[in-house]
Protein backbone atom coordinates (compact mmCIF):
# COMPACT_ATOMS: atom_id res chain seq x y z
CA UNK A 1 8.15 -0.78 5.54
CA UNK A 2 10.05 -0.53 8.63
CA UNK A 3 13.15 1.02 8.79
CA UNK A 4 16.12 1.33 11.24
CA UNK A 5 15.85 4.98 12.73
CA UNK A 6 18.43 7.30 11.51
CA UNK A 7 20.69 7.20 13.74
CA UNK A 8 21.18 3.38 14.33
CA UNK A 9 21.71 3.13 10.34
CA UNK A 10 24.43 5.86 9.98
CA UNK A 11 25.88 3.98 13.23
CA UNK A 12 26.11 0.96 11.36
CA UNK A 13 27.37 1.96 8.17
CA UNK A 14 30.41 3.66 10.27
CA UNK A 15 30.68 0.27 11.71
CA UNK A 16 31.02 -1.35 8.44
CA UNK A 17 33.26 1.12 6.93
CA UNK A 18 36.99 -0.26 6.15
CA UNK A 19 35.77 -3.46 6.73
CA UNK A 20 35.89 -6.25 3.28
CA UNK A 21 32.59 -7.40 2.60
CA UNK A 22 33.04 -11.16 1.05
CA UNK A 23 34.61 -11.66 4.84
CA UNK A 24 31.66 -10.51 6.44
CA UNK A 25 29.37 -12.50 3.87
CA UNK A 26 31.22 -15.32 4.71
CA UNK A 27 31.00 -14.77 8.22
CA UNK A 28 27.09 -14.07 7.75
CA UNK A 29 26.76 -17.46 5.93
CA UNK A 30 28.10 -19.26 8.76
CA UNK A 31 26.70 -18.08 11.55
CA UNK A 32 23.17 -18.65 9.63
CA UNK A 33 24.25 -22.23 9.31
CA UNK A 34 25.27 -22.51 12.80
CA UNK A 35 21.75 -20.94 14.03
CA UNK A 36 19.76 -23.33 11.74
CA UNK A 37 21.81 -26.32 13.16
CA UNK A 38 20.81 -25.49 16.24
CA UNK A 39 23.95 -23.73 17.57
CA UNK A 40 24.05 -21.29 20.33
CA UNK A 41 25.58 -17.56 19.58
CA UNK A 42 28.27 -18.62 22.08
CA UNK A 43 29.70 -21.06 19.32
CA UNK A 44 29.41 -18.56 16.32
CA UNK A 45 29.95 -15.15 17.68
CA UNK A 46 33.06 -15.28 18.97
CA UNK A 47 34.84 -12.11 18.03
CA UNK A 48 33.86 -8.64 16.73
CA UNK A 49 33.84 -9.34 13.20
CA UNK A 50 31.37 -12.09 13.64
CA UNK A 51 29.06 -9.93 15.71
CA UNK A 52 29.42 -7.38 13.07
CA UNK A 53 28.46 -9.70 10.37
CA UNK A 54 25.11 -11.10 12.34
CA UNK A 55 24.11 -6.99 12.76
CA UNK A 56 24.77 -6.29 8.83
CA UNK A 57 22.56 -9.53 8.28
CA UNK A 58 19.56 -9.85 11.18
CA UNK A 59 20.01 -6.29 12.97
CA UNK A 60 17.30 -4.75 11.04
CA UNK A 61 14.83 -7.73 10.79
CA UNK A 62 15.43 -8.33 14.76
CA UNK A 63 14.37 -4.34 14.99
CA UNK A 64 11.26 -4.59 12.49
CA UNK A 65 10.29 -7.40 14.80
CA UNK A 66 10.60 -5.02 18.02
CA UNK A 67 9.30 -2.04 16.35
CA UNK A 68 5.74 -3.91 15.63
CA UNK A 69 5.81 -5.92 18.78
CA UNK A 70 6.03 -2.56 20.85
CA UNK A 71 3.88 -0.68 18.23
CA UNK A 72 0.58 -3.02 19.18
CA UNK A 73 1.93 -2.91 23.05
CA UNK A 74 1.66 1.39 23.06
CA UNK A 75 -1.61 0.54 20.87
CA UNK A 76 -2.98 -2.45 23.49
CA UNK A 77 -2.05 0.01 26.42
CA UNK A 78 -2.38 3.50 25.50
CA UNK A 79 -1.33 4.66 29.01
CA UNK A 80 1.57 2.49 29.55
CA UNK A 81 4.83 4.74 29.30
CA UNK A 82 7.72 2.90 30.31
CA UNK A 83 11.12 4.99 32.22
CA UNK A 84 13.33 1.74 32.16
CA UNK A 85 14.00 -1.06 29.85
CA UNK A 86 15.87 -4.36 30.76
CA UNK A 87 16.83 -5.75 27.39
CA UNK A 88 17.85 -9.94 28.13
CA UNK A 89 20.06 -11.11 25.44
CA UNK A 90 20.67 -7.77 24.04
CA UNK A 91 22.67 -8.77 21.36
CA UNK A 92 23.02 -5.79 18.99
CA UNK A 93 20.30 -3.83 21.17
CA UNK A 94 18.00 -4.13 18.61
CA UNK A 95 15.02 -4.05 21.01
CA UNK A 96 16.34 -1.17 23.16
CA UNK A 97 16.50 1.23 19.87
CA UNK A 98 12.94 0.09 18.92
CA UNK A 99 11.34 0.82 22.27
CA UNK A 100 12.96 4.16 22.27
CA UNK A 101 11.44 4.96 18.91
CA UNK A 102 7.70 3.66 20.56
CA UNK A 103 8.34 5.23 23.52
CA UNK A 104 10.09 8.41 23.59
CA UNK A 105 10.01 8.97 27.54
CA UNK A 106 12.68 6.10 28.11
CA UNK A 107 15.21 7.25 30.37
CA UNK A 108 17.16 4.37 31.59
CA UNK A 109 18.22 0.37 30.18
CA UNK A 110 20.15 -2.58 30.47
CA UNK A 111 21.23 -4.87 28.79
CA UNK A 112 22.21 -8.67 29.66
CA UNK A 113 23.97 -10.51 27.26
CA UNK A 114 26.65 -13.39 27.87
CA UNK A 115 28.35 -12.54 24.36
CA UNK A 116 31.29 -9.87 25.19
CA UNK A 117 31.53 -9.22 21.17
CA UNK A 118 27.96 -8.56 21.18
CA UNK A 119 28.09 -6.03 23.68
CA UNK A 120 30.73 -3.89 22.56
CA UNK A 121 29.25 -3.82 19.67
CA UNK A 122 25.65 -2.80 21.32
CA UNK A 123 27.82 0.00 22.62
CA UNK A 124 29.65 0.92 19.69
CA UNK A 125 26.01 1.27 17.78
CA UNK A 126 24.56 3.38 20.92
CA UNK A 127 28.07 5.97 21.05
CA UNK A 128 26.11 8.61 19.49
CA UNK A 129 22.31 7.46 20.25
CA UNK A 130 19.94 9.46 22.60
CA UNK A 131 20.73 8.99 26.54
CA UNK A 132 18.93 6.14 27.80
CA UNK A 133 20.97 4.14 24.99
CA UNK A 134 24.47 5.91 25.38
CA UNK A 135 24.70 5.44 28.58
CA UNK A 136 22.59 1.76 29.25
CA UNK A 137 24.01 -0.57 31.65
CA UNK A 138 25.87 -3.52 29.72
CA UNK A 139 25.92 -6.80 32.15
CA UNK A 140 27.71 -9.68 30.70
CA UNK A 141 25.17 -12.35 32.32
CA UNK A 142 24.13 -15.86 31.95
CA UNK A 143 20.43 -16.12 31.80
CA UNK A 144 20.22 -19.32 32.83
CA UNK A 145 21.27 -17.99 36.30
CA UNK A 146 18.20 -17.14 37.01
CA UNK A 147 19.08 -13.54 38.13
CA UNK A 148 17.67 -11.56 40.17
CA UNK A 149 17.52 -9.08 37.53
CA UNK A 150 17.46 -5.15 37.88
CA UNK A 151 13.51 -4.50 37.64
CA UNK A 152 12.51 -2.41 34.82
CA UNK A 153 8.75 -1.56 33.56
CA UNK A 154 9.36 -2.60 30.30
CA UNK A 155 11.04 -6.01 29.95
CA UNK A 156 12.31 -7.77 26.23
CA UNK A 157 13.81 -11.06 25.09
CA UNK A 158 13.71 -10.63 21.15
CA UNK A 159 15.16 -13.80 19.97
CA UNK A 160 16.85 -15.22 23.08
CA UNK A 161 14.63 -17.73 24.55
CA UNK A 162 15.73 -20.14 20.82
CA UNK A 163 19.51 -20.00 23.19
CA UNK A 164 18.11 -21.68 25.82
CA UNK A 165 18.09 -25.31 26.42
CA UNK A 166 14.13 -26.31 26.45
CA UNK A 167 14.38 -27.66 30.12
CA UNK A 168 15.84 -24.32 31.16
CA UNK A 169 13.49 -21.66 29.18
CA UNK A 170 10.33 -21.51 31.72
CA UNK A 171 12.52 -20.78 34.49
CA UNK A 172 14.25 -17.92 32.45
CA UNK A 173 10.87 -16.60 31.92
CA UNK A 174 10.07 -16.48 35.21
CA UNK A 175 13.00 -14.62 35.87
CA UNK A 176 12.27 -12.39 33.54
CA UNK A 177 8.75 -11.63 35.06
CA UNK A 178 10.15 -11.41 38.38
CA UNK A 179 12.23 -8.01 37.26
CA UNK A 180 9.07 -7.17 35.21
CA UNK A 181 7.22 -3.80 36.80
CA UNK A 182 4.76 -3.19 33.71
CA UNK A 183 5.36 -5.55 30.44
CA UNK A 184 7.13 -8.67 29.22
CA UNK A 185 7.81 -8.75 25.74
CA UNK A 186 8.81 -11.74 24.33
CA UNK A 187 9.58 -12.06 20.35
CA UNK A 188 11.22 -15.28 18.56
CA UNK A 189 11.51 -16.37 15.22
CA UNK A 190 8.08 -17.26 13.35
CA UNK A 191 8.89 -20.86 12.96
CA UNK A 192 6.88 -23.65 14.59
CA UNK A 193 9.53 -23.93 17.17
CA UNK A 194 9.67 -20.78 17.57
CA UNK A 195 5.82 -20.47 18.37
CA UNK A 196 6.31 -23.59 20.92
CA UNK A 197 8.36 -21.54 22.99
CA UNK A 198 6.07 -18.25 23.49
CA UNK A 199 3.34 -20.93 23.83
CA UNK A 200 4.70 -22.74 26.64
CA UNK A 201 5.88 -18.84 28.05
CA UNK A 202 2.63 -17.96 27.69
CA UNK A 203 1.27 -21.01 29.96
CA UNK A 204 3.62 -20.46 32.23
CA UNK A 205 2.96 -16.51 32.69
CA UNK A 206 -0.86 -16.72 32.76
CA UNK A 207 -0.09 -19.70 35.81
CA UNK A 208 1.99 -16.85 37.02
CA UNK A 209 -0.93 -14.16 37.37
CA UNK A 210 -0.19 -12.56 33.78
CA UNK A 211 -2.58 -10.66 32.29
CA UNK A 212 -2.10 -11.31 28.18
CA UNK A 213 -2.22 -8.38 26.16
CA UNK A 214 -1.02 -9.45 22.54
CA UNK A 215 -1.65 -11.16 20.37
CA UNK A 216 -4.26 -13.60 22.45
CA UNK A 217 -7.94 -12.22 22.40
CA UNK A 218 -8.35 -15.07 25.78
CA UNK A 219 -6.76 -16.49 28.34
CA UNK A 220 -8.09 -19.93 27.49
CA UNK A 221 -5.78 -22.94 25.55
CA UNK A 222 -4.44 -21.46 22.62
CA UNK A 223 -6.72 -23.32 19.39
CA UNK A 224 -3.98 -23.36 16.77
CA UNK A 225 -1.83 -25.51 19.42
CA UNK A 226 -1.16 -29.06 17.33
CA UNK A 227 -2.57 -28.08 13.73
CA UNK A 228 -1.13 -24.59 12.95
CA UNK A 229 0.94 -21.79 14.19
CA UNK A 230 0.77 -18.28 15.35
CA UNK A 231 3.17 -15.75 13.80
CA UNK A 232 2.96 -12.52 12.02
CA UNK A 233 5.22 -10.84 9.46
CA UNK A 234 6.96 -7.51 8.70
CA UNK A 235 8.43 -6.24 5.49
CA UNK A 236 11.89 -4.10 6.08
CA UNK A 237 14.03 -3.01 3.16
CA UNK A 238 17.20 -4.26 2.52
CA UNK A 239 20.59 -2.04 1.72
CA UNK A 240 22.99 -2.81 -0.42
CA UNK A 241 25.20 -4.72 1.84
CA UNK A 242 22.65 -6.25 3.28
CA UNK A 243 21.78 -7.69 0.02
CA UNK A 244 25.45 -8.41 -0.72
CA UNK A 245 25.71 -10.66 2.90
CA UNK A 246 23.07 -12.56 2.04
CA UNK A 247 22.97 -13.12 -1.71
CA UNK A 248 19.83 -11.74 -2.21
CA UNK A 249 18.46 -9.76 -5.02
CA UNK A 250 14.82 -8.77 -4.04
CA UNK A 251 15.12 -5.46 -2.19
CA UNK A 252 13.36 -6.05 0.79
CA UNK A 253 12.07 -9.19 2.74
CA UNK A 254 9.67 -10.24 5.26
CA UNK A 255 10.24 -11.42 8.70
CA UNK A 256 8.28 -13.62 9.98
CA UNK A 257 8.30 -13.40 13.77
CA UNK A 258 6.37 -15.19 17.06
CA UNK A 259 5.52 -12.61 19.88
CA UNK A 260 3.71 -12.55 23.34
CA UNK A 261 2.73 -9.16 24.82
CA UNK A 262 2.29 -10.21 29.13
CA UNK A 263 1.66 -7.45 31.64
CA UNK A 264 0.90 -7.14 35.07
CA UNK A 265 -2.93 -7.19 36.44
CA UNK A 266 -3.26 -3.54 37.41
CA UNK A 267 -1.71 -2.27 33.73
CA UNK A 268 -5.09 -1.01 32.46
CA UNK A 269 -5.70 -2.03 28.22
CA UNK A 270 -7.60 -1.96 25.35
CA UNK A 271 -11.04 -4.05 25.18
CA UNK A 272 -10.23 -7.53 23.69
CA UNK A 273 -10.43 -7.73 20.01
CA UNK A 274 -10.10 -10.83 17.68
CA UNK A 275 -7.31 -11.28 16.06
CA UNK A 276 -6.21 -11.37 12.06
CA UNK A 277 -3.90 -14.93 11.90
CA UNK A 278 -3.46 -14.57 8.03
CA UNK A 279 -3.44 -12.31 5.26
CA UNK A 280 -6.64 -11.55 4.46
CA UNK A 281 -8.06 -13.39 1.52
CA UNK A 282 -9.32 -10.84 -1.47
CA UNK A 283 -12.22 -11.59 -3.76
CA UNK A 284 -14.63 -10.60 -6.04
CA UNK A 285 -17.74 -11.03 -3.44
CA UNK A 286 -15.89 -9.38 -0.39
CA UNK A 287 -12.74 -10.19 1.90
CA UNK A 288 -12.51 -13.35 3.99
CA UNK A 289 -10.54 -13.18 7.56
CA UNK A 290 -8.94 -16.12 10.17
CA UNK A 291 -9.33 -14.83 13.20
CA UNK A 292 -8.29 -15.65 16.98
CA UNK A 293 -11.63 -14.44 19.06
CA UNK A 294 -12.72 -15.07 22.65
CA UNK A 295 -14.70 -18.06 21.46
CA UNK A 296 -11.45 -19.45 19.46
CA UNK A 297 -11.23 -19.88 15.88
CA UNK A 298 -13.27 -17.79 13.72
CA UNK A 299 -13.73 -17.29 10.02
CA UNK A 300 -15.46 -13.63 9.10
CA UNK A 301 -16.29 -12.56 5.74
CA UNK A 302 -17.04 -8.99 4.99
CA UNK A 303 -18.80 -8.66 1.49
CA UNK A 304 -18.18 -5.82 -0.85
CA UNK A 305 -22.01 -4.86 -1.58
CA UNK A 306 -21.71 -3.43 2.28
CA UNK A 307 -19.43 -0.55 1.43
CA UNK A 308 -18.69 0.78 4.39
CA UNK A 309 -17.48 -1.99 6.36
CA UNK A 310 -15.59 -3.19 3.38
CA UNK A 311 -14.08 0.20 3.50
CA UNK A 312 -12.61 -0.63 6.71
CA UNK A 313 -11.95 -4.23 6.00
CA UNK A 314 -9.94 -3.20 2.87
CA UNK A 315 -7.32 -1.40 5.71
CA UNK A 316 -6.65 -4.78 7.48
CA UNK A 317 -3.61 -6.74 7.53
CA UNK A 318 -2.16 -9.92 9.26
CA UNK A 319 -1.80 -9.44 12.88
CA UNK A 320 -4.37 -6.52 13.21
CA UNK A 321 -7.37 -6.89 15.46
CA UNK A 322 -10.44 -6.80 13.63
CA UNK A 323 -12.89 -4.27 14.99
């Protein structure tokens, strides 16, 4: 499972502390209303008890998301060791504390976020974190504006492009790429809207000269477009509160979560690998995989009379690249 790193838990919990919990469920409730109807952050988080509630509810989901988005980037491109992170539509900073945990070496971010609640409480969670996140650069910014941003090797938008008004979300991207010195990293929610966005990001970055690392195997169309969707899923426990905010029971859950991994040319990676689009499928006779090759659409089956690849098969999960 993935968990928030120590300090960004303890951080929270002193956040939390004092505060009643039926308000914040409340809270919680609504703002997940507000998000499924459509509604930008602007209109739900409007003071710091609503950002509060939204971090005790989707912080550590957001940061699962990150941690295995940035996870296969460090695997994809072994040599890639970003200094700087631009974070765009920080929110909590989920994304900056999950690239610091990937990549250790981080010495400077910033984060862009046109939610002042959100921000303060970014900072609030970052008072006693390592350097790069203690002392990040918090810009309350529109980023519709189209920028120029402050350049930055590694560049994120976890779950911001779904605040954007569809006519308005390729040019963000580009704006985004334009401050980009090494990776993009773009993660939204594992719905089929969700996937339509990195899809149409991903068109527009490969007309831009992007080189795709994750999770695309190609450069060509993408051959789930119009009968199926790409996403992946991470399981993250759940505390006590968190279970409390959302009147849950089990104690963890999965996130499902869209992702596109873009770099520029000269970033060197990992040979291309098809890639698992489902959990594998177990059997009696051996272990059946969807995959996303250079050819398109596959279906593999290893059977268990040949032990040793079924050795390795058995290790595979959704979203893995199958060797």
């Amino acid at each position: 499972m993935s968990e928030l790193p120590g300090a960004l838990r303890a951080a929270l919990e002193q956040a939390l502390e004092g505060v009643p919990r039926k308000g914040l469920a409340d809270r919680a409730r609504a703002t997940s209303d507000a998000y499924r109807a459509g509604k930008p952050s602007s209109g739900v988080i409007r003071e710091a008890d609503d950002a509060l509630a939204y971090a005790l509810t989707r912080l550590p989901a957001t940061y699962a998301a990150c941690a295995a988005v940035f996870d296969e980037a460090a695997r994809m491109a072994p040599n890639f060791r970003p200094r700087s992170i631009l974070d765009a539509g920080a929110g909590t900073a989920a994304a900056s504390w999950a690239a610091l945990e990937t990549w250790s070496g981080l010495e400077t971010a910033t984060w862009l976020d046109a939610s002042p609640p959100f921000l303060a409480l970014a900072g609030r969670l970052a008072a006693g974190a390592p350097p790069p996140l203690r002392t990040a650069d918090a810009q309350r910014a529109d980023l519709t504006s189209g920028g120029p941003w402050p350049k930055a090797e590694l560049v994120a938008a976890s779950y911001a492009l779904a605040e954007i008004a569809p006519d308005r979300q390729t040019g963000v991207v580009q704006s985004l790429w334009d401050a980009c010195d090494g990776v993009l990293a773009l993660i939204e929610p594992g719905t089929p809207a969700g996937y339509g966005r990195i899809l149409a990001a991903r068109q527009a970055l490969i007309a831009g000269g992007a080189k795709i690392l994750a999770p695309c195997p190609h450069h060509e169309a993408c051959p789930l477009s119009g009968s199926d969707w790409c996403h992946f899923s991470v399981r993250l426990p759940r505390s006590r509160d968190h279970r409390l905010a959302k009147g849950a029971e089990v104690p963890f859950e999965d996130e499902r979560f869209a992702y596109l991994l873009a770099s520029r040319p000269t970033l060197s990676a990992a040979p291309r690998a098809p890639r698992i689009l489902a959990p594998p499928r177990v059997g009696k006779p051996g272990i059946e995989f969807k995959l996303c090759g250079p050819g398109g659409l596959e279906q593999r089956f290893v059977p268990r009379r040949d032990k040793a690849q079924h050795a390795v098969a058995r290790r595979l999960g959704w979203g893995d690249v199958f060797p």
